[in-house]
Protein backbone atom coordinates (compact mmCIF):
# COMPACT_ATOMS: atom_id res chain seq x y z
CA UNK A 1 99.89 -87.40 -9.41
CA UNK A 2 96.12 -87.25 -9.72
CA UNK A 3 94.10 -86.64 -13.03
CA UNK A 4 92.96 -83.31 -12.14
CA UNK A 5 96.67 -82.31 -11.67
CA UNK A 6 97.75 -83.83 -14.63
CA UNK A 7 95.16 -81.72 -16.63
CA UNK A 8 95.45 -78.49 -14.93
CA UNK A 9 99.00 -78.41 -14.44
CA UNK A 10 100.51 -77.50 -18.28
CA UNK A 11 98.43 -74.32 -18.24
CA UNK A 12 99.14 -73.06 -15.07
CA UNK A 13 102.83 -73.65 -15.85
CA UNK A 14 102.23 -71.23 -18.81
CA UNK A 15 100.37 -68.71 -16.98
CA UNK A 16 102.70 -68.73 -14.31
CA UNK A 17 105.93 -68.33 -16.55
CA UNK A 18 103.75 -65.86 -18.14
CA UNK A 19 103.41 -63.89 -15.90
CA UNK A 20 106.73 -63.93 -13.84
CA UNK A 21 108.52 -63.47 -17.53
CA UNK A 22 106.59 -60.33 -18.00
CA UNK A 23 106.35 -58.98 -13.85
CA UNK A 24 110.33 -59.18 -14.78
CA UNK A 25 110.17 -57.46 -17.81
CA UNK A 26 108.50 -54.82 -15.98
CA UNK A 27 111.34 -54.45 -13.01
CA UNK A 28 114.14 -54.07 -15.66
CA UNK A 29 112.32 -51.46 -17.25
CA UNK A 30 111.36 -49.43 -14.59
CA UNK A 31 115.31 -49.49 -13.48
CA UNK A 32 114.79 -51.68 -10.68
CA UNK A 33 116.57 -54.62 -11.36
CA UNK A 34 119.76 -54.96 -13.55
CA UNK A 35 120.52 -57.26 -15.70
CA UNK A 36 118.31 -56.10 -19.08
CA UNK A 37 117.49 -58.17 -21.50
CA UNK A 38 120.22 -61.50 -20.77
CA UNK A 39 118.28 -61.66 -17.42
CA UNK A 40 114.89 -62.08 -19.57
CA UNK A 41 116.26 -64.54 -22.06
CA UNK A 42 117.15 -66.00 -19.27
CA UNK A 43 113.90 -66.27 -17.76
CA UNK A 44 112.05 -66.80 -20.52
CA UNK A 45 114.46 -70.00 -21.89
CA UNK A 46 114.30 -71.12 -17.98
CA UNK A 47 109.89 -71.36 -18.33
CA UNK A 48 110.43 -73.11 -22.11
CA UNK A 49 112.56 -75.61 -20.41
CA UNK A 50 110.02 -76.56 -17.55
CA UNK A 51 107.27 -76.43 -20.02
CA UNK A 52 109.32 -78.82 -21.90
CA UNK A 53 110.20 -80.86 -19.13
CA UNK A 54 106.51 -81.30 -17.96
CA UNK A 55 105.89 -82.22 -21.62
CA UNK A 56 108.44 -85.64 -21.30
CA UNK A 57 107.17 -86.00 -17.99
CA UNK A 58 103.61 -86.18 -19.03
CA UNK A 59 104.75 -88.90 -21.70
CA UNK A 60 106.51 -91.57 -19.24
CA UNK A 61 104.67 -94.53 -17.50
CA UNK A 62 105.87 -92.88 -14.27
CA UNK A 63 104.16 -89.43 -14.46
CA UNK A 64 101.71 -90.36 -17.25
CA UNK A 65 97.85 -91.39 -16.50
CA UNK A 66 96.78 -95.10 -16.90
CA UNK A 67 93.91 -93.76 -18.82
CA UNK A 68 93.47 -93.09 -22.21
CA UNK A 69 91.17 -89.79 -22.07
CA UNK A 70 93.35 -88.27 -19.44
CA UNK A 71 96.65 -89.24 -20.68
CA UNK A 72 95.78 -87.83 -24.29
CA UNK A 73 94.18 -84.75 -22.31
CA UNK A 74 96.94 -84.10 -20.68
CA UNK A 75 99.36 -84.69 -23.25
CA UNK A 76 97.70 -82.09 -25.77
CA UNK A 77 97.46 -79.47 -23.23
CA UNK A 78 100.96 -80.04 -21.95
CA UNK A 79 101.32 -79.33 -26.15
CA UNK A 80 98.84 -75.92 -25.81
CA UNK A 81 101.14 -74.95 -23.33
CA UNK A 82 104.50 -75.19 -24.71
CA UNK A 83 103.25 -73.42 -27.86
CA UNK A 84 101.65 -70.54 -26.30
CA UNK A 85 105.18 -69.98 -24.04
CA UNK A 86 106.73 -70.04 -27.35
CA UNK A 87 104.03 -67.05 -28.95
CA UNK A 88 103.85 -65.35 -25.48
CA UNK A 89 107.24 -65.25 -24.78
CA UNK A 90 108.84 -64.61 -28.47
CA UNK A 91 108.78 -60.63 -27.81
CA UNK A 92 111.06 -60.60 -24.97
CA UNK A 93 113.72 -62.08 -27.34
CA UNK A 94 113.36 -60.23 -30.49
CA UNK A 95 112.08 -56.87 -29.65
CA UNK A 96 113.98 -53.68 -27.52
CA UNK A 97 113.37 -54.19 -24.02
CA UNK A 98 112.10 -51.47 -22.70
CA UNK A 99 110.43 -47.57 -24.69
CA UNK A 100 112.17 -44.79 -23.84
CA UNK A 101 109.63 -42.20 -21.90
CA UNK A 102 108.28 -39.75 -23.63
């Protein structure tokens, strides 16, 4: 894995589990896809759990950088990351799903 992966890659995890969380959130609210609010638990515990997993991975000798700079880099973004799933993600499990219209 290069450096510039290593960097890059917690916060496009995030903004990809972001936004496939919430593009979900939008199909079970518009009716198109069943499932409610299990299915984006679901989803949203499914993104924690890579974010997490990137996390450990970033930390081994296998996946980690030889480096200092880029190994702490990486490390504290891989950090950024899992926190801001956590704040992004918390109102898909502890609010309604979806408004009623009107």
């Amino acid at each position: 894995m290069s450096a510039i992966l290593r960097i890059a890659l917690p916060l496009t995890l995030w903004l990809a589990g972001f936004s496939a969380v919430y593009a979900l959130h939008g199909l079970v609210c518009s009716g198109g896809w069943p499932g409610g609010r299990p299915l984006l638990i679901a989803g949203g515990a499914a993104v924690l759990a890579l974010q997490l997993a990137l996390l450990l991975a970033l930390r081994s000798r296998r996946f980690g950088d030889p480096t200092p700079f880029v190994r702490r880099t990486s490390l504290l973004l891989a950090v950024v990351g899992l926190a801001a799933t956590l704040w992004t993600l918390i109102p898909v499990a502890v609010t309604s799903t979806c408004l009623p219209p009107g």
